[in-house]
PDB file of N, CA and C in Angstrom:
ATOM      1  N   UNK A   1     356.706 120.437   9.531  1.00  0.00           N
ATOM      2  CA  UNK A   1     355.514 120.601  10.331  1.00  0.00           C
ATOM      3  C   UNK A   1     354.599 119.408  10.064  1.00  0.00           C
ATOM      4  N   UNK A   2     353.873 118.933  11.153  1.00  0.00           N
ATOM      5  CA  UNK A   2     353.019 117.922  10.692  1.00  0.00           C
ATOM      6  C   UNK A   2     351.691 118.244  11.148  1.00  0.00           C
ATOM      7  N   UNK A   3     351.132 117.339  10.725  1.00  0.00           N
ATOM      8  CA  UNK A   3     349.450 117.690  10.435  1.00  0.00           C
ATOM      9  C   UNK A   3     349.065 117.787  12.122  1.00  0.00           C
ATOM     10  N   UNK A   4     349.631 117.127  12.751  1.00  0.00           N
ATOM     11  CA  UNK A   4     348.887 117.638  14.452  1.00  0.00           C
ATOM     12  C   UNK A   4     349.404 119.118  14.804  1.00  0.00           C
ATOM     13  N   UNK A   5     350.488 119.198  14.235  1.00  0.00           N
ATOM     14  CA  UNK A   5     351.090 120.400  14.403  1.00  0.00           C
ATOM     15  C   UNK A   5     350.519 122.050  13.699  1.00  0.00           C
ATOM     16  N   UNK A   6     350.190 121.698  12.463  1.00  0.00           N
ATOM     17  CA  UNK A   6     349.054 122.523  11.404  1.00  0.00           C
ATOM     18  C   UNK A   6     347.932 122.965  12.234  1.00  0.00           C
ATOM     19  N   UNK A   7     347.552 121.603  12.818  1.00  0.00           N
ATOM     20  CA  UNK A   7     346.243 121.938  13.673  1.00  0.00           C
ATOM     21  C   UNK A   7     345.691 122.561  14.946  1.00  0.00           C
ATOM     22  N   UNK A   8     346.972 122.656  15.628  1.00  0.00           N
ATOM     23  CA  UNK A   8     347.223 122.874  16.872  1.00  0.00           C
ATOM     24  C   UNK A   8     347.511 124.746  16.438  1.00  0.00           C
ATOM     25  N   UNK A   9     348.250 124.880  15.763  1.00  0.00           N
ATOM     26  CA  UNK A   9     348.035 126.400  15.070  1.00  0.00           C
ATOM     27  C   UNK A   9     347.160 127.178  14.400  1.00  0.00           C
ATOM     28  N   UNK A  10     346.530 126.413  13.485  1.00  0.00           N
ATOM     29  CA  UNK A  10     345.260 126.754  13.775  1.00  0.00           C
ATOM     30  C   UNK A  10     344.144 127.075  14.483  1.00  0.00           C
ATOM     31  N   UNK A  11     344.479 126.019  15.528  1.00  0.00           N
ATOM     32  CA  UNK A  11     343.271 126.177  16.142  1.00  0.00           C
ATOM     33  C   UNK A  11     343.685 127.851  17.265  1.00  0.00           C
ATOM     34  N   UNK A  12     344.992 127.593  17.648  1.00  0.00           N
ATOM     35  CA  UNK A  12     345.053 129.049  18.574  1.00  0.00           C
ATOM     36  C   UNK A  12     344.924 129.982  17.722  1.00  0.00           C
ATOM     37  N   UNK A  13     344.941 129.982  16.674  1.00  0.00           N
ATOM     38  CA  UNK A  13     344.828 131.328  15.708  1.00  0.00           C
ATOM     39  C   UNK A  13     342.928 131.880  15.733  1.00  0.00           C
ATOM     40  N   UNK A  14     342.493 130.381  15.342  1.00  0.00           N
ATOM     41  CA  UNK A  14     340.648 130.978  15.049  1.00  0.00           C
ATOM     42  C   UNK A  14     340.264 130.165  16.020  1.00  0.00           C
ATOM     43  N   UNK A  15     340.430 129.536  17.030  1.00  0.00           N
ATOM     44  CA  UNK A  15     339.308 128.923  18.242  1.00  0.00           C
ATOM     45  C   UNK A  15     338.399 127.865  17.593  1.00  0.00           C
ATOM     46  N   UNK A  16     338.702 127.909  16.828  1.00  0.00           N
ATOM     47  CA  UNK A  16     338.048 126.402  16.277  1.00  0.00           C
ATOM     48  C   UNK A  16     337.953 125.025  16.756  1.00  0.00           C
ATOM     49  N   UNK A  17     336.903 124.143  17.060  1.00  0.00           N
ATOM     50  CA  UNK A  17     337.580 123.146  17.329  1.00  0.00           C
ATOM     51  C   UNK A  17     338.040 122.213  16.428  1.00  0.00           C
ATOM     52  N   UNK A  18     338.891 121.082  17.146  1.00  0.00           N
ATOM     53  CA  UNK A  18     339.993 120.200  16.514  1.00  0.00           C
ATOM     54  C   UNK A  18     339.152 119.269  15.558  1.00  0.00           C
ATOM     55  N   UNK A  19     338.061 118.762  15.815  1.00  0.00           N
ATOM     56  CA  UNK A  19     337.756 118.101  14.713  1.00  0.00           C
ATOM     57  C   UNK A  19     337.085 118.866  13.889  1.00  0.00           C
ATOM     58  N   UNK A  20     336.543 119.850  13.889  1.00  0.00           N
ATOM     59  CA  UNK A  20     336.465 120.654  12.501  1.00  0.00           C
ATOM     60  C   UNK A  20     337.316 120.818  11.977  1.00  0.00           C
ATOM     61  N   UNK A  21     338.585 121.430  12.554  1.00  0.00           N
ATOM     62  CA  UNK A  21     339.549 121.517  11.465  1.00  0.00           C
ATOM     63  C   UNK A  21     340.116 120.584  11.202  1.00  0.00           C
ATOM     64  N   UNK A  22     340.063 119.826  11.459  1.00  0.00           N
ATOM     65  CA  UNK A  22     340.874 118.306  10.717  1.00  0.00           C
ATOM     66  C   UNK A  22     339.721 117.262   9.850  1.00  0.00           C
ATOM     67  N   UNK A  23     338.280 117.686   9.876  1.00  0.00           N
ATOM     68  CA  UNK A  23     337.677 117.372   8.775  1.00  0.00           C
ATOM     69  C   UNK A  23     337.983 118.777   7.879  1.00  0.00           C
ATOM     70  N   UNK A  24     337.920 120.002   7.710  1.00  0.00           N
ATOM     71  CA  UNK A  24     338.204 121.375   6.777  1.00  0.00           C
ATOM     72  C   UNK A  24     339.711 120.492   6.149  1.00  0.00           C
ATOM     73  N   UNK A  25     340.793 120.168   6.805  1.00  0.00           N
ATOM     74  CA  UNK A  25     341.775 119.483   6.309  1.00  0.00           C
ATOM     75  C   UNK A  25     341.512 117.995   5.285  1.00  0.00           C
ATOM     76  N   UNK A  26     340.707 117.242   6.019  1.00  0.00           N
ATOM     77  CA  UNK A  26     340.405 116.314   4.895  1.00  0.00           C
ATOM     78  C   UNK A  26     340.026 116.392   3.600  1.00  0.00           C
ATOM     79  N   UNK A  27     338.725 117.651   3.955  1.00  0.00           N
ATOM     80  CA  UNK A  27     338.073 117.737   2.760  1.00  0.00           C
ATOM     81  C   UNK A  27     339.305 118.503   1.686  1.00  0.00           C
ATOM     82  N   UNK A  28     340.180 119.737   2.349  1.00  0.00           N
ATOM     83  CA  UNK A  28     340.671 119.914   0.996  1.00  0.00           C
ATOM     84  C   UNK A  28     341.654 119.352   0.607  1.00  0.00           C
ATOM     85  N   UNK A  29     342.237 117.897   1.447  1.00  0.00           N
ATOM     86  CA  UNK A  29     343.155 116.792   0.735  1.00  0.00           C
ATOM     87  C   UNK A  29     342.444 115.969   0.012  1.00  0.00           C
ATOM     88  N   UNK A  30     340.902 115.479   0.007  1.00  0.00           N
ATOM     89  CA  UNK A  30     340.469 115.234  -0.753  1.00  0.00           C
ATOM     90  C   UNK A  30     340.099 115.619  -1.695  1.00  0.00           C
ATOM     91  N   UNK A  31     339.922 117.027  -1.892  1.00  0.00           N
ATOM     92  CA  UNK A  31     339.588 117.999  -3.083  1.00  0.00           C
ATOM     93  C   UNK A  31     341.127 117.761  -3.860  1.00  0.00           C
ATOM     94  N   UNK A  32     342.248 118.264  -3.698  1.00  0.00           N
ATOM     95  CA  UNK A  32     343.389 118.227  -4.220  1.00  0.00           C
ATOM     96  C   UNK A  32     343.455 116.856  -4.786  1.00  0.00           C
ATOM     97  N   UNK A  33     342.894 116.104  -3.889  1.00  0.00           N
ATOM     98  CA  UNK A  33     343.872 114.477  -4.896  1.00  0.00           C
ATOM     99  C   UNK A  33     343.003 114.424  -6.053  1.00  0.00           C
ATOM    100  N   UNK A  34     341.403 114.629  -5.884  1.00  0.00           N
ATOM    101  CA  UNK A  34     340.809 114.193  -7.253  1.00  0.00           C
ATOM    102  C   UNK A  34     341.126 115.101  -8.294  1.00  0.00           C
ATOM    103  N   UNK A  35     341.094 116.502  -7.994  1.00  0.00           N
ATOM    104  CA  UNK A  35     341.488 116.668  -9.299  1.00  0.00           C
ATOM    105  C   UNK A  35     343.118 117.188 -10.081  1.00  0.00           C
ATOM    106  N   UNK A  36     343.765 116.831  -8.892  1.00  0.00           N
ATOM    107  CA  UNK A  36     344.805 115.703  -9.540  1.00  0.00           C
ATOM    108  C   UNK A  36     344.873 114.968 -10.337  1.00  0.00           C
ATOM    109  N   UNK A  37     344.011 113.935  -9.808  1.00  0.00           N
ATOM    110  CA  UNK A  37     343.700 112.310 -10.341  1.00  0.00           C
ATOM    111  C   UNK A  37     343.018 112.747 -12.140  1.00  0.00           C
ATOM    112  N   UNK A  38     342.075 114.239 -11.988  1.00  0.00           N
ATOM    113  CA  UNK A  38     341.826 114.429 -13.427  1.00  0.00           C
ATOM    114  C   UNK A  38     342.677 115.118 -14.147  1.00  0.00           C
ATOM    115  N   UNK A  39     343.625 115.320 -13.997  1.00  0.00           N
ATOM    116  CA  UNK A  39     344.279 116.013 -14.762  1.00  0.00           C
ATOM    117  C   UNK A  39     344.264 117.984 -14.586  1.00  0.00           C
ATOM    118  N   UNK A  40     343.294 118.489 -13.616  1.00  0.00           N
ATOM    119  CA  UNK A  40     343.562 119.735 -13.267  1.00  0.00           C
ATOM    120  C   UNK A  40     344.824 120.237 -12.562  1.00  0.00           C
ATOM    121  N   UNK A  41     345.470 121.567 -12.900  1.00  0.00           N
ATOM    122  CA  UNK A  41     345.738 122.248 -12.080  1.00  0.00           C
ATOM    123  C   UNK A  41     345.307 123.004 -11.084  1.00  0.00           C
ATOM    124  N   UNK A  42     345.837 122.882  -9.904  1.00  0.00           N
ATOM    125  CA  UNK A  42     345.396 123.220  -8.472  1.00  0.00           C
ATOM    126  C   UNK A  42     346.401 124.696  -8.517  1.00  0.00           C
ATOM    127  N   UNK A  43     345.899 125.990  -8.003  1.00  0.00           N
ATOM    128  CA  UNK A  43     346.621 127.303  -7.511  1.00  0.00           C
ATOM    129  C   UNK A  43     346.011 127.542  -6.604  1.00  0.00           C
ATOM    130  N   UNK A  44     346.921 128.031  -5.726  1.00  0.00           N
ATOM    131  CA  UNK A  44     346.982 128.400  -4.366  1.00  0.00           C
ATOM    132  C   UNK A  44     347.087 130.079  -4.503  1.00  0.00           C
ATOM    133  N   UNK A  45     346.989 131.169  -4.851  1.00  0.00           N
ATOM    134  CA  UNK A  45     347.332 132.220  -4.700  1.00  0.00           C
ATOM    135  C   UNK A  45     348.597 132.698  -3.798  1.00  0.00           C
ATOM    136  N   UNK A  46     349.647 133.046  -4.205  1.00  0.00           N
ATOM    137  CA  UNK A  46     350.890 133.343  -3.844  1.00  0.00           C
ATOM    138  C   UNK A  46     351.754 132.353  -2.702  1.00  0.00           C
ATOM    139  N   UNK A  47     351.233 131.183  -2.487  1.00  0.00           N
ATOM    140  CA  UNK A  47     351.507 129.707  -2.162  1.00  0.00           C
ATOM    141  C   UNK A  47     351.938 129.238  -3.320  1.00  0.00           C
ATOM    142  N   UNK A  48     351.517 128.399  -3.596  1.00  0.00           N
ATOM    143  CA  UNK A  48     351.705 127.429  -4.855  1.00  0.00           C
ATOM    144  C   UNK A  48     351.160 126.660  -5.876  1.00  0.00           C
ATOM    145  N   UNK A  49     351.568 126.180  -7.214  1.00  0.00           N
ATOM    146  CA  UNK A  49     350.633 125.747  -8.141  1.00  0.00           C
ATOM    147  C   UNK A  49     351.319 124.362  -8.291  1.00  0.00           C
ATOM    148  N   UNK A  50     349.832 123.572  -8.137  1.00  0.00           N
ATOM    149  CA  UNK A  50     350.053 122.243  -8.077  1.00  0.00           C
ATOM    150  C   UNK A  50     349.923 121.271  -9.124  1.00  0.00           C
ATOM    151  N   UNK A  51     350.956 120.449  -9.949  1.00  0.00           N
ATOM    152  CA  UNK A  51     349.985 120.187 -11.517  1.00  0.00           C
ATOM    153  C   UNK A  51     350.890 118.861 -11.554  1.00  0.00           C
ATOM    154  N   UNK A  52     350.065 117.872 -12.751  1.00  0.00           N
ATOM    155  CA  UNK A  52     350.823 116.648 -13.432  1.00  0.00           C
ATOM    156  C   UNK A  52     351.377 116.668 -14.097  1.00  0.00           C
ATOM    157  N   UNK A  53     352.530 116.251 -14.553  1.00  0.00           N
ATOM    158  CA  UNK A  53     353.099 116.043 -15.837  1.00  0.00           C
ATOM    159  C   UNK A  53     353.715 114.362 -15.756  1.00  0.00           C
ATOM    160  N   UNK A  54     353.158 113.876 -17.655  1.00  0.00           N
ATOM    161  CA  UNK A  54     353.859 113.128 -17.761  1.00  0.00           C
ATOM    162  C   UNK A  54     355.334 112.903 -18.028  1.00  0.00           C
ATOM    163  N   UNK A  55     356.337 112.050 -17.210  1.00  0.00           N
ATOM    164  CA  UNK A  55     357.453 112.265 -17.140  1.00  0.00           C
ATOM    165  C   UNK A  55     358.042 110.932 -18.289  1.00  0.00           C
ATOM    166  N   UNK A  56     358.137 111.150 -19.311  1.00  0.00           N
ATOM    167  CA  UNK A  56     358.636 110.314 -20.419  1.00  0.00           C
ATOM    168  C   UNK A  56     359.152 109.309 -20.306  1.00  0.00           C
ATOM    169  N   UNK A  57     359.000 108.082 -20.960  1.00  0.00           N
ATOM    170  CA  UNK A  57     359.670 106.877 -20.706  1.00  0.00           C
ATOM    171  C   UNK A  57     361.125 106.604 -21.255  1.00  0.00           C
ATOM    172  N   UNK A  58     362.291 106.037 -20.670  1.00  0.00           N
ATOM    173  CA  UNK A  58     363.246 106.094 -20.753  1.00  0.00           C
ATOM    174  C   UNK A  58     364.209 104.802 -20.562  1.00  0.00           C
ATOM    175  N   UNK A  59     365.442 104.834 -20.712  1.00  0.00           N
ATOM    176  CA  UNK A  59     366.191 103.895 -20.462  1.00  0.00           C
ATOM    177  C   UNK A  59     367.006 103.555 -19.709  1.00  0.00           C
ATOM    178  N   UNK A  60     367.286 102.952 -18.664  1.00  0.00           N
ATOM    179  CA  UNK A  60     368.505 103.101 -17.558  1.00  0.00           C
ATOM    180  C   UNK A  60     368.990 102.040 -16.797  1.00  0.00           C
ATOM    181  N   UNK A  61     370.227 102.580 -16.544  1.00  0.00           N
ATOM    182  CA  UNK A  61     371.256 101.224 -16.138  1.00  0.00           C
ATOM    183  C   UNK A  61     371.054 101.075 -14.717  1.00  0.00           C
ATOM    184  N   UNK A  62     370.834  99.807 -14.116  1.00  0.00           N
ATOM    185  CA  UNK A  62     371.011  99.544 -13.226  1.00  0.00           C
ATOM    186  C   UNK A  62     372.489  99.337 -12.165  1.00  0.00           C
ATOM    187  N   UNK A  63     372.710 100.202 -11.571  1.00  0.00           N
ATOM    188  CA  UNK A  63     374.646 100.376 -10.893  1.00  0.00           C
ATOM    189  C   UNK A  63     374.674  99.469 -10.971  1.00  0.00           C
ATOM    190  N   UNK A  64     374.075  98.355 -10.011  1.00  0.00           N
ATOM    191  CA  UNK A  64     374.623  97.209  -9.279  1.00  0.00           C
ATOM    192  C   UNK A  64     374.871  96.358 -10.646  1.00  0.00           C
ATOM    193  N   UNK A  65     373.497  96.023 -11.346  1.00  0.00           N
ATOM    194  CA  UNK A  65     374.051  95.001 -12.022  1.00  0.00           C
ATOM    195  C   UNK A  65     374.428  95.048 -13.421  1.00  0.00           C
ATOM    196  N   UNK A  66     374.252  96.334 -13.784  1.00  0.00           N
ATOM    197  CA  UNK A  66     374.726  97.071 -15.101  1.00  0.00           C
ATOM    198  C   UNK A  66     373.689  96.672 -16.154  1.00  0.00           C
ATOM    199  N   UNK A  67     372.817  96.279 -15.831  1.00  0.00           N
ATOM    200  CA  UNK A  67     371.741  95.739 -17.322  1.00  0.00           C
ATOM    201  C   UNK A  67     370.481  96.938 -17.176  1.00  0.00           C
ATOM    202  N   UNK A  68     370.416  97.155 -18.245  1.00  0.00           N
ATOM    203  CA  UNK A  68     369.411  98.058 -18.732  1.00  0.00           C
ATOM    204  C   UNK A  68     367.942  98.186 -18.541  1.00  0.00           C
ATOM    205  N   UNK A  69     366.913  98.845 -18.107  1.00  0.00           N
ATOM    206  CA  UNK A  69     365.918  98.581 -18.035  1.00  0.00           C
ATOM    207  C   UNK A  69     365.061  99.524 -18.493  1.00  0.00           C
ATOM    208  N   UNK A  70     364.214  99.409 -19.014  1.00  0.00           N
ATOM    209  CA  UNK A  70     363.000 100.707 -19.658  1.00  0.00           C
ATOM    210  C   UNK A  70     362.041 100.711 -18.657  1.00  0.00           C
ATOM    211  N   UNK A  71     361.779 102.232 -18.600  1.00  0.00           N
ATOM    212  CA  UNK A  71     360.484 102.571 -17.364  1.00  0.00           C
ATOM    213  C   UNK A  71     359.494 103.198 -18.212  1.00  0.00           C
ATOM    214  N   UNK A  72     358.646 102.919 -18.358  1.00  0.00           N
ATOM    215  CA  UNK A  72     357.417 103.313 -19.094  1.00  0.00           C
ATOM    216  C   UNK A  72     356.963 105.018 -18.442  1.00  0.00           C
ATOM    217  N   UNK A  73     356.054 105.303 -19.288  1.00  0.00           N
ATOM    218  CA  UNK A  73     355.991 106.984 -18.917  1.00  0.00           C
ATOM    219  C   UNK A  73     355.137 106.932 -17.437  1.00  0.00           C
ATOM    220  N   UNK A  74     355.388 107.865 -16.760  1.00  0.00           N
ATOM    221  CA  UNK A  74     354.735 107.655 -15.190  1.00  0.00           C
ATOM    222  C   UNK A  74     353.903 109.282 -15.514  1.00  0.00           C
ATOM    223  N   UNK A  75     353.005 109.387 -14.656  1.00  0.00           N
ATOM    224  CA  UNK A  75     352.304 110.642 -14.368  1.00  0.00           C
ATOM    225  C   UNK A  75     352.843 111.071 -12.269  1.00  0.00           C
ATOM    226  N   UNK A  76     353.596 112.497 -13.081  1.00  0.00           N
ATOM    227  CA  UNK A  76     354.199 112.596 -11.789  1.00  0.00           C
ATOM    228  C   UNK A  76     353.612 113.997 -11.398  1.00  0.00           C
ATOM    229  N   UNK A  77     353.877 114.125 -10.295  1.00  0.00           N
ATOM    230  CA  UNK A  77     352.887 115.986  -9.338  1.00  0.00           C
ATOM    231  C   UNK A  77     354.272 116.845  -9.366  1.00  0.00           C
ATOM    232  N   UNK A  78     354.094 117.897  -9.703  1.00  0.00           N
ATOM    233  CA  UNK A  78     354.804 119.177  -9.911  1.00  0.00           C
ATOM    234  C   UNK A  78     354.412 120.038  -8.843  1.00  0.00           C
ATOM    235  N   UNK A  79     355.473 121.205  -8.018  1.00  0.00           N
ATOM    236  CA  UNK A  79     355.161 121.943  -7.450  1.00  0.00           C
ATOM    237  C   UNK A  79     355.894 122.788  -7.808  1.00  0.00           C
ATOM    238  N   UNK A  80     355.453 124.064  -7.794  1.00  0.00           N
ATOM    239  CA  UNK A  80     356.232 125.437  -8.223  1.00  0.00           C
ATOM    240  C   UNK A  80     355.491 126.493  -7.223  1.00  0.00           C
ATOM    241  N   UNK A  81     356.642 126.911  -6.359  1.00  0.00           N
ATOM    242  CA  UNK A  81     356.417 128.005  -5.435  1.00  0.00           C
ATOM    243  C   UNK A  81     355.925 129.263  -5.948  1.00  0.00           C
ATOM    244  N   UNK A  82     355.353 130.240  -5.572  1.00  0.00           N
ATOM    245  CA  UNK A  82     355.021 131.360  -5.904  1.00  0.00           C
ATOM    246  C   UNK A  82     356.034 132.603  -5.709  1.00  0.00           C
ATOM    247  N   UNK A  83     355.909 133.308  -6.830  1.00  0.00           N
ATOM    248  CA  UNK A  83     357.048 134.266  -6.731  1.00  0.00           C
ATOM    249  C   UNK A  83     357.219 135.227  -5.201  1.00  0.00           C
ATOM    250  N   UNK A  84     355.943 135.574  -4.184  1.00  0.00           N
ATOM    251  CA  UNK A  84     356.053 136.240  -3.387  1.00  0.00           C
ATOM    252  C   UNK A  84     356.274 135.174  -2.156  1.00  0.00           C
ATOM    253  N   UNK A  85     355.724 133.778  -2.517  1.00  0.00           N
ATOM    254  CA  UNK A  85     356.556 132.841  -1.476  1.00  0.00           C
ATOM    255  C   UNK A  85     358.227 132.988  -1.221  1.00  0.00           C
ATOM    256  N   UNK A  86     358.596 132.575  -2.686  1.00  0.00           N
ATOM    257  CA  UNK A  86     360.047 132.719  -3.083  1.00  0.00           C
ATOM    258  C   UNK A  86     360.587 133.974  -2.066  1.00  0.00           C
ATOM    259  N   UNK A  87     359.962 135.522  -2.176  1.00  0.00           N
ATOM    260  CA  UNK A  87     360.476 136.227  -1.682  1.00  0.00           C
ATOM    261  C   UNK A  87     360.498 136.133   0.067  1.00  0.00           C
ATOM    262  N   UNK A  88     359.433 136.041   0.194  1.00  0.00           N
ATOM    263  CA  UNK A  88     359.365 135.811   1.882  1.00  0.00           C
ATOM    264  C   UNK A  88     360.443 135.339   2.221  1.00  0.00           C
ATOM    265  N   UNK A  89     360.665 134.214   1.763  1.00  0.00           N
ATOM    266  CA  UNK A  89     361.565 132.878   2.383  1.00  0.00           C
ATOM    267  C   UNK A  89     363.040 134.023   2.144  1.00  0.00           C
ATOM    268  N   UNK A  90     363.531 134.212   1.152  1.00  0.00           N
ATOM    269  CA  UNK A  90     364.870 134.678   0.785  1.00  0.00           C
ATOM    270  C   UNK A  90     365.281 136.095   1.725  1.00  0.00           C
ATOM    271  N   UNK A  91     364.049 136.535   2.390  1.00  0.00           N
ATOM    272  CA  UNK A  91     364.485 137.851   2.859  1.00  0.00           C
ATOM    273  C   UNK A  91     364.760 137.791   4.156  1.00  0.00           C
TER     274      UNK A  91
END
């Protein structure tokens, strides 16, 4: 689904208009990235929980040219579905 698409459902759902809801959309992609960016976890109530983890630095071969390279630790975004998401979907 994409974001014109989000919006377009929305809007037949509550009559809203389109640029309200696509500033209501900005603001809470901007809410999500900063505190991201600090280190919070984000929950969604039976959606999903959104969080960082650092993913450890390591060592690895390159196929092509077989020489080794170290990747320093990265800060990566985690998503974990919610158990009654999980169910929806499976039933």
């Amino acid at each position: 689904m994409t974001n014109r698409e989000l919006i377009k459902i929305i809007r037949e759902k509550t009559r809203l208009d389109i640029i309200g809801i696509e500033c209501f959309l900005d603001i809470i992609r901007i809410i999500i990235y900063e505190e991201l960016k600090k280190g919070n976890k984000i929950q969604i109530r039976n959606i999903v929980t959104i969080d960082t983890r650092i993913r450890k630095a390591r060592r690895v071969r390159n196929p092509i040219t077989k020489r080794f390279m170290n990747i320093p630790d990265i800060k990566v975004v985690k998503f974990r579905a919610s158990s009654k998401l999980k169910k929806h979907i499976r039933s």
